[in-house]
N, C-alpha and C. Protein backbone atom coordinates (compact mmCIF):
# COMPACT_ATOMS: atom_id res chain seq x y z
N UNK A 1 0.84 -1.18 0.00
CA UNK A 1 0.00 0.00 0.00
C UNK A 1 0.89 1.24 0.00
N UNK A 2 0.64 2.26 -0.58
CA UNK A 2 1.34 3.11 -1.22
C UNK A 2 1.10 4.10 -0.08
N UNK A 3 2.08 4.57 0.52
CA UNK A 3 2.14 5.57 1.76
C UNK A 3 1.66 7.45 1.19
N UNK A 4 0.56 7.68 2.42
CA UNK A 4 0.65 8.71 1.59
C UNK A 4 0.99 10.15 1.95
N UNK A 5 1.14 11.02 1.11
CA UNK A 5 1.36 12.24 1.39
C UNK A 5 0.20 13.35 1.59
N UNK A 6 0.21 14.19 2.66
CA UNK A 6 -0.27 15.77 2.59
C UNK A 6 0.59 16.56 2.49
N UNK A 7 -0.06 17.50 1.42
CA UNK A 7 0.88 18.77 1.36
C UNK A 7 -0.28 19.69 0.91
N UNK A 8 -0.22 20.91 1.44
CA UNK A 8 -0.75 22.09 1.16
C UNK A 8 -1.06 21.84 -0.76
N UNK A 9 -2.39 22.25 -1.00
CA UNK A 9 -2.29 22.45 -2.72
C UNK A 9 -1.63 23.57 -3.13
N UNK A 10 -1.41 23.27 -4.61
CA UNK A 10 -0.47 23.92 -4.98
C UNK A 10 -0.90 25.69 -5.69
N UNK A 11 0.44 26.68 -5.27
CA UNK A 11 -0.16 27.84 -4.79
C UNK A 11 -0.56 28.75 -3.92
N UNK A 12 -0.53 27.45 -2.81
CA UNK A 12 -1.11 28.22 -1.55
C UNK A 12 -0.71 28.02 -0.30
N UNK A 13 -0.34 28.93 0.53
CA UNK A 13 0.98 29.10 1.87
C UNK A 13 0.39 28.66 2.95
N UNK A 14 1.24 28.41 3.54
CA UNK A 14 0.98 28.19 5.08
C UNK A 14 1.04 29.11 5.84
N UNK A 15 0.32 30.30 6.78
CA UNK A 15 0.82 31.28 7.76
C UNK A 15 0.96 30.75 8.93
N UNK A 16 2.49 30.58 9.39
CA UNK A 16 2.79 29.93 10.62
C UNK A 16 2.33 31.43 11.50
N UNK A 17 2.42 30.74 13.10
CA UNK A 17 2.42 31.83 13.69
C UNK A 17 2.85 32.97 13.92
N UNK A 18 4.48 33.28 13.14
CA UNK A 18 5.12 34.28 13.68
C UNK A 18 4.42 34.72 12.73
N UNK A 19 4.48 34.39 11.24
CA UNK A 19 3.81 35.09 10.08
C UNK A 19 2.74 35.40 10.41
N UNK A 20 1.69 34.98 11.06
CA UNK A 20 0.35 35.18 10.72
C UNK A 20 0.14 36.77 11.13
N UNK A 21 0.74 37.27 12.36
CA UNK A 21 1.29 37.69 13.38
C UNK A 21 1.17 39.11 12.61
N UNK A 22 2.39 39.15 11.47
CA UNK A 22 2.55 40.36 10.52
C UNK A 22 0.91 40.35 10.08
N UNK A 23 0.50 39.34 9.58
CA UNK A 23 -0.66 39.21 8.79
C UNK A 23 -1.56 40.33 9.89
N UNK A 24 -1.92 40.26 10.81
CA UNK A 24 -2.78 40.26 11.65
C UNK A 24 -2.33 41.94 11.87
N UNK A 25 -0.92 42.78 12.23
CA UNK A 25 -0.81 43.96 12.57
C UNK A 25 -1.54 44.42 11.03
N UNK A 26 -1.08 44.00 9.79
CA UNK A 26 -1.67 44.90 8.68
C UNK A 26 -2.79 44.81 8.53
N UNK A 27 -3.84 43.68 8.41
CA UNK A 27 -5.43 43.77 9.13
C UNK A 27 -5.82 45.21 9.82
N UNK A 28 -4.84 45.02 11.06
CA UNK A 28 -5.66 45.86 12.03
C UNK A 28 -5.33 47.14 11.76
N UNK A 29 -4.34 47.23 11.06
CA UNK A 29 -3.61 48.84 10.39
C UNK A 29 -4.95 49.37 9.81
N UNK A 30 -5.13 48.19 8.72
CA UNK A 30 -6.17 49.25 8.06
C UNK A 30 -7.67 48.82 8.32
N UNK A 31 -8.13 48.23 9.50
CA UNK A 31 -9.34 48.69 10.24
C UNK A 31 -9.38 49.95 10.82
N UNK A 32 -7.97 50.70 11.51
CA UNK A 32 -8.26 51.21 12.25
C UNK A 32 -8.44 52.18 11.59
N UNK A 33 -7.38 52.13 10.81
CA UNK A 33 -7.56 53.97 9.42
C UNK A 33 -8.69 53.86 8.86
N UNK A 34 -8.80 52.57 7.86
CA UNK A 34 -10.45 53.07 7.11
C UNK A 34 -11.42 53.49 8.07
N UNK A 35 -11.28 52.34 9.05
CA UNK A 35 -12.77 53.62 9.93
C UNK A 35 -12.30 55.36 10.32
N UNK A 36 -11.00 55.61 10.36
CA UNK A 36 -11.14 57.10 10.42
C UNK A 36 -11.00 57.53 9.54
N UNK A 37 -11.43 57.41 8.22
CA UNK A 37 -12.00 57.98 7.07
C UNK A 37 -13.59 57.25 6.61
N UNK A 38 -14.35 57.15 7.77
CA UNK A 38 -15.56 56.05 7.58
C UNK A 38 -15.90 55.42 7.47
N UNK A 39 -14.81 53.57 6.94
CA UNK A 39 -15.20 53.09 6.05
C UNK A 39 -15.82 52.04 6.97
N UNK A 40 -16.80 51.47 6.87
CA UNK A 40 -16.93 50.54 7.80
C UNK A 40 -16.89 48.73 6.89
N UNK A 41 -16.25 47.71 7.64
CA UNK A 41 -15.83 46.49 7.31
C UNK A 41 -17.42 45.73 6.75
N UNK A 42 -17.07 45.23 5.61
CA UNK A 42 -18.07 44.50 4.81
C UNK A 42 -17.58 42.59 4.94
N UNK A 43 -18.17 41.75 4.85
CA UNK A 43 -18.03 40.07 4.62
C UNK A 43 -18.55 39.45 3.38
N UNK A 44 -18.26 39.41 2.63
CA UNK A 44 -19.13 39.00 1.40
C UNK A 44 -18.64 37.08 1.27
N UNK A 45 -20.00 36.40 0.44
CA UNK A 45 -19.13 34.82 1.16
C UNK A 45 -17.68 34.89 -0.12
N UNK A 46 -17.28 33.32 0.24
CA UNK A 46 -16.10 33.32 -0.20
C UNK A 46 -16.44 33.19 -1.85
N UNK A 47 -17.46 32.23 -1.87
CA UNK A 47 -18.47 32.09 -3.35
C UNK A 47 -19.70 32.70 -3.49
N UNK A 48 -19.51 32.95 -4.65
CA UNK A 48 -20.90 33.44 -5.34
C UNK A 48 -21.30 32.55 -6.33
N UNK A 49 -22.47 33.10 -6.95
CA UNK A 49 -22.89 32.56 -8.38
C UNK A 49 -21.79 33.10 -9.49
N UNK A 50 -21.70 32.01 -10.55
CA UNK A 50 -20.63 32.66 -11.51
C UNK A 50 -20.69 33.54 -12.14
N UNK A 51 -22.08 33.96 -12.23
CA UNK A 51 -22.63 35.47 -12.92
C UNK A 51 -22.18 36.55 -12.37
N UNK A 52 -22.21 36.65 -10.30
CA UNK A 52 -22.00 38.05 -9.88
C UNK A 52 -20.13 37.97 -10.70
N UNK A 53 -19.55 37.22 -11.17
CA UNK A 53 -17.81 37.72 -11.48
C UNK A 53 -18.07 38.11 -13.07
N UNK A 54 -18.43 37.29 -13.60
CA UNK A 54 -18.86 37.25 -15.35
C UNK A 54 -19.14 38.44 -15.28
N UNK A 55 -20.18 38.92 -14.77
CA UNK A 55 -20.85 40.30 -15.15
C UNK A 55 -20.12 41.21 -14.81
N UNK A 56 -19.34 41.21 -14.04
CA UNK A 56 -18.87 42.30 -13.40
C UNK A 56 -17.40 42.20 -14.12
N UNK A 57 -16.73 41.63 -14.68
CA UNK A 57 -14.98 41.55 -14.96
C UNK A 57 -15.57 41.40 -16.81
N UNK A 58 -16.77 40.91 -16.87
CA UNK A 58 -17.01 40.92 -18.99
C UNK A 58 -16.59 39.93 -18.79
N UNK A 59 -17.52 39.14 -19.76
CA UNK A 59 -17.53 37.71 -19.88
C UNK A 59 -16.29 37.20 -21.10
N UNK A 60 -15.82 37.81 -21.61
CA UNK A 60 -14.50 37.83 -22.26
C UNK A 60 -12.75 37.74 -21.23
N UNK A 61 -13.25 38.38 -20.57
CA UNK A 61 -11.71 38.51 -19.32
C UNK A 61 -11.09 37.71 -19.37
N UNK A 62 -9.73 37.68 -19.16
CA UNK A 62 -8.91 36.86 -18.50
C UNK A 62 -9.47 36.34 -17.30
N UNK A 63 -9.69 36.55 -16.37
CA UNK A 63 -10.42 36.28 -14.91
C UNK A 63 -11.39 35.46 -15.35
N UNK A 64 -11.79 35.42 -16.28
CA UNK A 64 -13.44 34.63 -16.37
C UNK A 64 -13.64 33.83 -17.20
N UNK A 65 -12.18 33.99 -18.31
CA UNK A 65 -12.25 33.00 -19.36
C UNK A 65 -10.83 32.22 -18.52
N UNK A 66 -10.07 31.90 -17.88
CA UNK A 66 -9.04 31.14 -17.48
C UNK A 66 -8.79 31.04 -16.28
N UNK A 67 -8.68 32.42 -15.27
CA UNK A 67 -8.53 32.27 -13.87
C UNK A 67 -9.36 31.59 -13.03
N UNK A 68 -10.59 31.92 -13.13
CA UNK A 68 -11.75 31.44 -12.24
C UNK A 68 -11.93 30.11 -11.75
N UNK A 69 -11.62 29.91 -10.27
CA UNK A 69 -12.18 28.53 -9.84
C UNK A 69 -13.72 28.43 -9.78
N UNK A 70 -14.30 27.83 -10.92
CA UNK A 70 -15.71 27.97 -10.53
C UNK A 70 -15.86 26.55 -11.37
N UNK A 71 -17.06 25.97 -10.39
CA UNK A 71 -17.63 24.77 -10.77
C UNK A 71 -19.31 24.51 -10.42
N UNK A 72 -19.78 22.89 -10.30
CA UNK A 72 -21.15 23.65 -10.62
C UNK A 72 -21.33 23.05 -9.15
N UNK A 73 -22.19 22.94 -8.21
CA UNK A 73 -22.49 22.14 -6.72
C UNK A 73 -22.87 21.39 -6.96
N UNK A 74 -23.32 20.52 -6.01
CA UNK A 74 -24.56 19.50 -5.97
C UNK A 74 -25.59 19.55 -6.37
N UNK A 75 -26.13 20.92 -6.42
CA UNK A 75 -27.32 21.42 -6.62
C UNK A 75 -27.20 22.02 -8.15
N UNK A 76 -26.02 21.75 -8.92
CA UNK A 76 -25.79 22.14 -10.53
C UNK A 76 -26.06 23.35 -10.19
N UNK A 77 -25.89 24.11 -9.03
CA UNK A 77 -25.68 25.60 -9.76
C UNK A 77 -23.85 25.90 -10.17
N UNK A 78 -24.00 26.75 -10.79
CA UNK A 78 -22.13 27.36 -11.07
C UNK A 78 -22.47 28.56 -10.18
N UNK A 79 -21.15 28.33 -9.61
CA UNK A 79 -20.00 29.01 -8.77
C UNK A 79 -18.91 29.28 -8.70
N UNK A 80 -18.47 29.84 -8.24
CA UNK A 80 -17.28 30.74 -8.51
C UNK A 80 -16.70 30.96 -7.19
N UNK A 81 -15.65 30.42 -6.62
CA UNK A 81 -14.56 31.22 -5.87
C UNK A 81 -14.87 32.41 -6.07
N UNK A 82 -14.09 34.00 -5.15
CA UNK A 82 -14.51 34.74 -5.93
C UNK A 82 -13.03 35.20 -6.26
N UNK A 83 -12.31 35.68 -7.28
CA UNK A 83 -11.21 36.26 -7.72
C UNK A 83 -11.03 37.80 -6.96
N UNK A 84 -12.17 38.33 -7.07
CA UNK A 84 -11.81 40.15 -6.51
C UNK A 84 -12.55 40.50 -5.83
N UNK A 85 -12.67 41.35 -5.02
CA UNK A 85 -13.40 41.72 -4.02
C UNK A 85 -14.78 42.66 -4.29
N UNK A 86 -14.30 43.59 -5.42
CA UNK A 86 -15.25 44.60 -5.92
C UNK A 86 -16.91 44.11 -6.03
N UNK A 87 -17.13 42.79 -7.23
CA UNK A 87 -18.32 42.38 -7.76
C UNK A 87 -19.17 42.05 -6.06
N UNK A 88 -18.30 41.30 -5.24
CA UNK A 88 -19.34 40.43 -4.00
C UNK A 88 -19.75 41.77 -3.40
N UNK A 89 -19.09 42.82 -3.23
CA UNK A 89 -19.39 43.74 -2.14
C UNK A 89 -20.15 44.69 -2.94
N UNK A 90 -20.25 44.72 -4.46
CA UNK A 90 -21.41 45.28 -5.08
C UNK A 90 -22.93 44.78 -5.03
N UNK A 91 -22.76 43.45 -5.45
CA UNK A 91 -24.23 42.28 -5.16
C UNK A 91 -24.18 42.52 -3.90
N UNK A 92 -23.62 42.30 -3.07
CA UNK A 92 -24.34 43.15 -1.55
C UNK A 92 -25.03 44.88 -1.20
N UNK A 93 -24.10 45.28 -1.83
CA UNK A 93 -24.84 46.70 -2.07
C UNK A 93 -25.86 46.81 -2.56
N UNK A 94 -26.28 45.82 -3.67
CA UNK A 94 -27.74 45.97 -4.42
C UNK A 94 -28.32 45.43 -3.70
N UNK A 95 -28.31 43.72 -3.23
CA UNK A 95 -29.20 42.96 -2.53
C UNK A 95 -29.56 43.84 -1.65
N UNK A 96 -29.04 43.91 -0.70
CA UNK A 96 -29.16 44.91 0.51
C UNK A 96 -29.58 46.48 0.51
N UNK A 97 -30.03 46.60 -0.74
CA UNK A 97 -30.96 47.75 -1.14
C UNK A 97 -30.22 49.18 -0.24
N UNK A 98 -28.89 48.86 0.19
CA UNK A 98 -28.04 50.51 0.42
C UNK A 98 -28.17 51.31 -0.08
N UNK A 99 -28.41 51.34 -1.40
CA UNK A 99 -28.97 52.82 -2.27
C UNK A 99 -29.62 53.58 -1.54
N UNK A 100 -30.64 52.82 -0.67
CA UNK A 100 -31.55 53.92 -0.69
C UNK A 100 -31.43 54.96 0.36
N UNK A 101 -32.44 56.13 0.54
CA UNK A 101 -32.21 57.39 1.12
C UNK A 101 -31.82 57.37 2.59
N UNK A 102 -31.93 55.86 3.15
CA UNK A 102 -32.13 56.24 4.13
C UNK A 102 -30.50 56.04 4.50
N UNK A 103 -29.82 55.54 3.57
CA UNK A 103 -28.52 55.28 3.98
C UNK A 103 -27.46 56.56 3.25
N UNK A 104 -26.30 56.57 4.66
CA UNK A 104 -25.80 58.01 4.38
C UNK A 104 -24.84 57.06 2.57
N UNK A 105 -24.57 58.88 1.82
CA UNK A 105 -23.94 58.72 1.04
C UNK A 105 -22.72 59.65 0.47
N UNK A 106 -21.56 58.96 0.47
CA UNK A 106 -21.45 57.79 -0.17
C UNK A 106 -21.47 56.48 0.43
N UNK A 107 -21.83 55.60 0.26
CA UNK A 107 -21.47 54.33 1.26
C UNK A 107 -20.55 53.87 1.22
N UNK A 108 -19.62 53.77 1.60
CA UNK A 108 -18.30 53.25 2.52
C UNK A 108 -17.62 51.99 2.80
N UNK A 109 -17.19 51.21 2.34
CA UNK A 109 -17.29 49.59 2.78
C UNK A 109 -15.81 49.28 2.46
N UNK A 110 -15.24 48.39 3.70
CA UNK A 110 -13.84 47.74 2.52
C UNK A 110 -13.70 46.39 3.52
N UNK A 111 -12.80 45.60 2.50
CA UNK A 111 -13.00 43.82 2.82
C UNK A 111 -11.36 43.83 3.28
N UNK A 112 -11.65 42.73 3.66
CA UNK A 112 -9.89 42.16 3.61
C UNK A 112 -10.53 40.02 3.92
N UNK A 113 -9.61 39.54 2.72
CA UNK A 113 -10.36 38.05 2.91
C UNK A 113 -9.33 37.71 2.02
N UNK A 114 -9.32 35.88 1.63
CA UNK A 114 -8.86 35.61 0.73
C UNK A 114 -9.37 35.50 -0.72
N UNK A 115 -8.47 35.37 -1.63
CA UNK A 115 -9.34 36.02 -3.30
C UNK A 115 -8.44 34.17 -3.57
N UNK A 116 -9.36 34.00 -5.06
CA UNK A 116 -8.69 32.72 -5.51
C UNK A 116 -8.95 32.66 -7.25
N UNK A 117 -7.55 32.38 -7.27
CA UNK A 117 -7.30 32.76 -9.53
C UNK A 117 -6.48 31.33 -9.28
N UNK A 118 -7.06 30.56 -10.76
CA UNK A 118 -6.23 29.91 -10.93
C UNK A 118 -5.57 29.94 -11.95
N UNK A 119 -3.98 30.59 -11.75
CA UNK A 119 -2.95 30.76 -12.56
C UNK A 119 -1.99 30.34 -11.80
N UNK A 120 -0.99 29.74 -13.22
CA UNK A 120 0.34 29.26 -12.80
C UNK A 120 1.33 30.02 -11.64
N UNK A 121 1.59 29.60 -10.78
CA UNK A 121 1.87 29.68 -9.56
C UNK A 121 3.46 30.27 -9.90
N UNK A 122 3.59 31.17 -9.49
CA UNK A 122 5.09 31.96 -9.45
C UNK A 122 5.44 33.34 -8.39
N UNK A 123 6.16 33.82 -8.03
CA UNK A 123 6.67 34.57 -7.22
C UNK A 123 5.77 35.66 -7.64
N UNK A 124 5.18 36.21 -6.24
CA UNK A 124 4.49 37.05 -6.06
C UNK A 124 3.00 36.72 -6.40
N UNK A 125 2.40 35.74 -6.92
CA UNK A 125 1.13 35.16 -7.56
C UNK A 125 0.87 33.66 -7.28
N UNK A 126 0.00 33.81 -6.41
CA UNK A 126 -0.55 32.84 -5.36
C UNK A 126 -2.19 32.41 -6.24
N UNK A 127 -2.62 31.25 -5.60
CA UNK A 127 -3.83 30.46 -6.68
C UNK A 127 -5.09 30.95 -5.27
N UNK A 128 -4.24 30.79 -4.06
CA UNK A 128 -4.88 31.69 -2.88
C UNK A 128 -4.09 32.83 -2.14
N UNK A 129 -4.94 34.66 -2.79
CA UNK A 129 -3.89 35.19 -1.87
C UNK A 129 -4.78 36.35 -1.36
N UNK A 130 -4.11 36.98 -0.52
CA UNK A 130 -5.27 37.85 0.30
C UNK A 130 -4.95 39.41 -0.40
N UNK A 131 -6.48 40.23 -0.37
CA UNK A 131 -6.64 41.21 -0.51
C UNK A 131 -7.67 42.34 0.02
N UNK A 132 -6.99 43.11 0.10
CA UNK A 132 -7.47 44.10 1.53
C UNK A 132 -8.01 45.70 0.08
N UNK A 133 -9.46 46.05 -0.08
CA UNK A 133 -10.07 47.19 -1.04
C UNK A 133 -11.52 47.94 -0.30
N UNK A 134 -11.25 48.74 -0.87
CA UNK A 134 -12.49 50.02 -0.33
C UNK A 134 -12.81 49.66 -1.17
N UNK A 135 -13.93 49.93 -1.53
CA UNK A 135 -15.85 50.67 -1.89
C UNK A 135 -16.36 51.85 -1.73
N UNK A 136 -16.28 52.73 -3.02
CA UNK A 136 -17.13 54.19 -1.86
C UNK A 136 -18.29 54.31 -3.09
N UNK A 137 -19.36 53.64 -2.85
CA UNK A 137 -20.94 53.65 -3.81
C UNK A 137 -21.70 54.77 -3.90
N UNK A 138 -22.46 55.35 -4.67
CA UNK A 138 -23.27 56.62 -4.89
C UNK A 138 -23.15 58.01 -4.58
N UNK A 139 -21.85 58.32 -5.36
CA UNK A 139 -20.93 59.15 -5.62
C UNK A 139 -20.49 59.17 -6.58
N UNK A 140 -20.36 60.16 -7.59
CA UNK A 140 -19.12 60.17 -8.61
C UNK A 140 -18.33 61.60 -8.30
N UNK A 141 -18.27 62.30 -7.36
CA UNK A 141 -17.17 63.14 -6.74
C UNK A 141 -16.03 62.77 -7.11
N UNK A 142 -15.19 63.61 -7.72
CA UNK A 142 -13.98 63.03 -7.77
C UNK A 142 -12.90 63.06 -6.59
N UNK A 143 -13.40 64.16 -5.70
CA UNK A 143 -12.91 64.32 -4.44
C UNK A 143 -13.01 62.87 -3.61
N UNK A 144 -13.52 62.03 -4.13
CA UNK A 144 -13.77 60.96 -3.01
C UNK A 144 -12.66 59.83 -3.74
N UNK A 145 -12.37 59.75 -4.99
CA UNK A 145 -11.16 59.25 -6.08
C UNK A 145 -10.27 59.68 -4.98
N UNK A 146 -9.95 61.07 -4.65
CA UNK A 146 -8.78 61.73 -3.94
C UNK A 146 -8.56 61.17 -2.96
N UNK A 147 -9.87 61.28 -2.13
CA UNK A 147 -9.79 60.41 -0.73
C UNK A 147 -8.99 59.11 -0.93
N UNK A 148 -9.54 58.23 -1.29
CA UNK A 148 -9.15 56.85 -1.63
C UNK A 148 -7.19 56.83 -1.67
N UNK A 149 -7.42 57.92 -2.65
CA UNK A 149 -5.88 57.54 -2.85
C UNK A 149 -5.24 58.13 -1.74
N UNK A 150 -5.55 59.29 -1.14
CA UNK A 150 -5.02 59.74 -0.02
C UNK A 150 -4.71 58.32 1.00
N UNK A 151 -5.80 57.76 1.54
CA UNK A 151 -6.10 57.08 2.22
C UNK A 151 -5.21 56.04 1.84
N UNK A 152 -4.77 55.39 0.97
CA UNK A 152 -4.18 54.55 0.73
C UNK A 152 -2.67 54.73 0.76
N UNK A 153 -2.25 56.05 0.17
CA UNK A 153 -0.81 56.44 0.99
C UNK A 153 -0.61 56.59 1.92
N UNK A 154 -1.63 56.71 3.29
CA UNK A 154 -1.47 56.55 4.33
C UNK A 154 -1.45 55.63 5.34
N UNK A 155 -2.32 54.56 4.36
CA UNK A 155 -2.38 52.99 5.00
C UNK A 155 -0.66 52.61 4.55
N UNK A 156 -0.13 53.28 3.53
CA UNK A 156 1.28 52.26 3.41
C UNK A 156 2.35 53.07 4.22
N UNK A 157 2.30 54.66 4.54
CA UNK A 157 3.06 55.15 5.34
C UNK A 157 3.17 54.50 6.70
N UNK A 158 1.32 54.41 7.18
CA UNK A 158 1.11 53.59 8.50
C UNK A 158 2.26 52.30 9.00
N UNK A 159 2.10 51.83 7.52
CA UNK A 159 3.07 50.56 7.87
C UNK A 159 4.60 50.59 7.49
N UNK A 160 4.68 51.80 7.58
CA UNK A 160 6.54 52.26 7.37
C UNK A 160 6.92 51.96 6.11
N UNK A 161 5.87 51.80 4.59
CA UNK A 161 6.30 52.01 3.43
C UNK A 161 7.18 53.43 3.10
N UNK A 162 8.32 53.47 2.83
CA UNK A 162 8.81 54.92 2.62
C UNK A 162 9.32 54.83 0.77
N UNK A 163 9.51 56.01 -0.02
CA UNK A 163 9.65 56.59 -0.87
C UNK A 163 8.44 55.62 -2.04
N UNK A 164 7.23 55.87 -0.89
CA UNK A 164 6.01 55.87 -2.10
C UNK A 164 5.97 56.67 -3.86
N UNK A 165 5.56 56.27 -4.37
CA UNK A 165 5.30 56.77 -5.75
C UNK A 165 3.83 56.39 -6.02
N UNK A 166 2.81 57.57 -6.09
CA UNK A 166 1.78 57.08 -6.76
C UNK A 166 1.30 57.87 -8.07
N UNK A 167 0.85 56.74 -9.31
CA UNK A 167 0.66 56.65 -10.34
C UNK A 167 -1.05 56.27 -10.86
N UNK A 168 -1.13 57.06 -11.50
CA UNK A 168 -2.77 57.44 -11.09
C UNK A 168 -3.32 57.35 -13.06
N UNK A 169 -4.22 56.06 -13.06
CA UNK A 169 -4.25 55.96 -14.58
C UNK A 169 -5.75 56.05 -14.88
N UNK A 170 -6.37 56.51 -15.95
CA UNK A 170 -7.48 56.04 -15.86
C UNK A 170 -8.09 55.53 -17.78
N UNK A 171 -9.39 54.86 -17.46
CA UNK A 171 -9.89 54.74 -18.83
C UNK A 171 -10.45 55.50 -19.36
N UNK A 172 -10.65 56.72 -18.61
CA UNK A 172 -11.32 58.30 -19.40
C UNK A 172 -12.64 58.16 -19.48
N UNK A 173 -12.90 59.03 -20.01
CA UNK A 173 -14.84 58.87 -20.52
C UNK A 173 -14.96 58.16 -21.17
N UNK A 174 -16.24 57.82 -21.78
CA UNK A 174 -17.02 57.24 -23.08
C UNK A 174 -16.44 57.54 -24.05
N UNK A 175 -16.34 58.86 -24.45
CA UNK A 175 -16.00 59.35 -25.74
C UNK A 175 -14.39 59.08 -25.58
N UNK A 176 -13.57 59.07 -24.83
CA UNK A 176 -12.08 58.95 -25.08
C UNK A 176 -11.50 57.34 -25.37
N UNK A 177 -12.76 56.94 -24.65
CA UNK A 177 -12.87 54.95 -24.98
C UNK A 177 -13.03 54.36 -26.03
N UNK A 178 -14.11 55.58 -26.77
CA UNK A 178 -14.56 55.24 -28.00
C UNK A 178 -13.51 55.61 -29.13
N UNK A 179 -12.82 56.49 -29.41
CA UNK A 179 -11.78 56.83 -29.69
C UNK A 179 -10.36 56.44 -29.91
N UNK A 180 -10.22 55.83 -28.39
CA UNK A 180 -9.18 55.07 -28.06
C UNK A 180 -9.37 53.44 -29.25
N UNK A 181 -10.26 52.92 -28.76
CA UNK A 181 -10.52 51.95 -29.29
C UNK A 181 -10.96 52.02 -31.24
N UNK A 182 -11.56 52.44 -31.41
CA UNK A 182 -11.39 53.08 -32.80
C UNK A 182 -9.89 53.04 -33.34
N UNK A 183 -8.82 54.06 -32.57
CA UNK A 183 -7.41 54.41 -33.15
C UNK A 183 -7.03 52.80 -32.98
N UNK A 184 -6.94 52.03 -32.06
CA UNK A 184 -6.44 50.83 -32.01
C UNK A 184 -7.66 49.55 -33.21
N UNK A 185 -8.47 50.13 -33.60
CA UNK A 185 -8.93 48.83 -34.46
C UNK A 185 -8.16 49.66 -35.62
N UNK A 186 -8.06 50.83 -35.91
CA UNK A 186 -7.20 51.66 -37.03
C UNK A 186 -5.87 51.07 -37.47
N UNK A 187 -5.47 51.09 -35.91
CA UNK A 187 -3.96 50.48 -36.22
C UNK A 187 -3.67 49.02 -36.61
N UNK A 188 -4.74 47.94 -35.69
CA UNK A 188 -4.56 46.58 -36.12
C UNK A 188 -5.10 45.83 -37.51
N UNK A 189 -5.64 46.76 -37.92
CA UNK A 189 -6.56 46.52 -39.05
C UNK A 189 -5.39 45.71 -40.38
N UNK A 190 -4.75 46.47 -40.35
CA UNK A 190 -3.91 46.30 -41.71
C UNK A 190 -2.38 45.14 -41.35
N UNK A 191 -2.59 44.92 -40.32
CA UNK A 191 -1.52 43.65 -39.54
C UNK A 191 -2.58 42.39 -38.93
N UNK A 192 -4.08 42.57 -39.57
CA UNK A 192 -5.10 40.75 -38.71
C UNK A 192 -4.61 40.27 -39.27
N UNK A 193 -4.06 39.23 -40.02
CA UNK A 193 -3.76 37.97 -40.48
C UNK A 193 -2.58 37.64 -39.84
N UNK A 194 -1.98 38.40 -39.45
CA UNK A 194 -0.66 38.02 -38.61
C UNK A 194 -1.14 37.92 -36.92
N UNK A 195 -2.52 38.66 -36.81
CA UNK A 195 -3.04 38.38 -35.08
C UNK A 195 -3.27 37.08 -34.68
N UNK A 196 -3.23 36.51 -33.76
CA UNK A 196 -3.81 34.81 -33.10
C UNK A 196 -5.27 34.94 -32.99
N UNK A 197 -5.59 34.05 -33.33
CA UNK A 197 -7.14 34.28 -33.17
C UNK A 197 -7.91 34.58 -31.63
N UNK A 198 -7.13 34.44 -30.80
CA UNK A 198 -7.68 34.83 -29.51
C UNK A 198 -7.30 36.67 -29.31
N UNK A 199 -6.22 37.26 -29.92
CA UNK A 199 -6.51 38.49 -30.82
C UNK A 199 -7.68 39.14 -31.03
């Protein structure tokens, strides 16, 4: 009889105690800051339906066409691990009908849990790894963009990050998307036969 082995699956760490330890001061780092900029702590489960990620990342993605641990239950529904934090703590925002008036706005929320992609396993990129994101819902202030990032140079100062650099990108409006994308079917147009079909 063939003796057997356990080992952790592959991708995913062990936090011994001294480690966990670090784990646990940066947790509490940024409980204590997001709540003094409001944010109060959200739980979303670890799975959803495969739709709340599909819909939310485009059913084209990388994330949704390759990463995603999702399979179907017992009950044949599909599910999904969830890869990012954003989509679960949105389907909670809707389910949970926060929109409405009676709740202050903007609403405020940020997670810290484990996320799960399945990609080839290499330094720095885990198949299970943790991630700590705000939420600020029914608002488009850009002052609250500011916040965020404020807030986030201060969660890494908190933890004695020094000679920060932040780099601030965005996808622009509609019309600069539309544009954008236009100049790039412009440019690939006259080089498709040389594209891969996943291209």
């Amino acid at each position: 009889m063939a003796k057997q082995s356990f080992q952790k699956p592959k991708g995913t760490a062990d936090l011994l105690p001294g480690e966990s330890l670090k784990w646990h001061y940066v947790e509490e780092t940024a409980r204590v800051l997001f709540g003094d900029y409001q944010y109060s702590e959200v739980r979303t489960p670890i799975f959803e339906s495969f739709d709340v990620f599909a819909r939310s990342a485009g059913d084209t993605s990388d994330v949704v066409t390759k990463e995603m641990y999702d399979f179907h239950d017992k009950g044949d529904r599909h599910v999904a691990l969830r890869p990012e934090g954003t989509a679960g703590v949105v389907r909670a925002f809707v389910e949970n009908k926060l929109f409405g008036p009676e709740h202050q706005k903007p609403y405020k929320m940020f997670y810290i849990g484990p996320m799960f992609r399945y990609e080839r396993p290499q330094a720095g990129r885990m198949r299970q790894f943790h991630q700590i994101g705000v939420e600020a819902l029914g608002s488009d202030s850009p002052a609250l963009d500011a916040e965020v990032i404020a807030m986030a140079v201060d969660f890494f100062q908190t933890l004695g990050v020094t000679n920060l650099k932040v780099k601030i990108n965005s996808l622009g409006d509609k019309a600069s998307r539309e544009n954008y994308r236009q100049a790039l079917i412009n440019f690939l147009t006259p080089h498709f036969d040389d594209l891969s079909a996943f291209c």
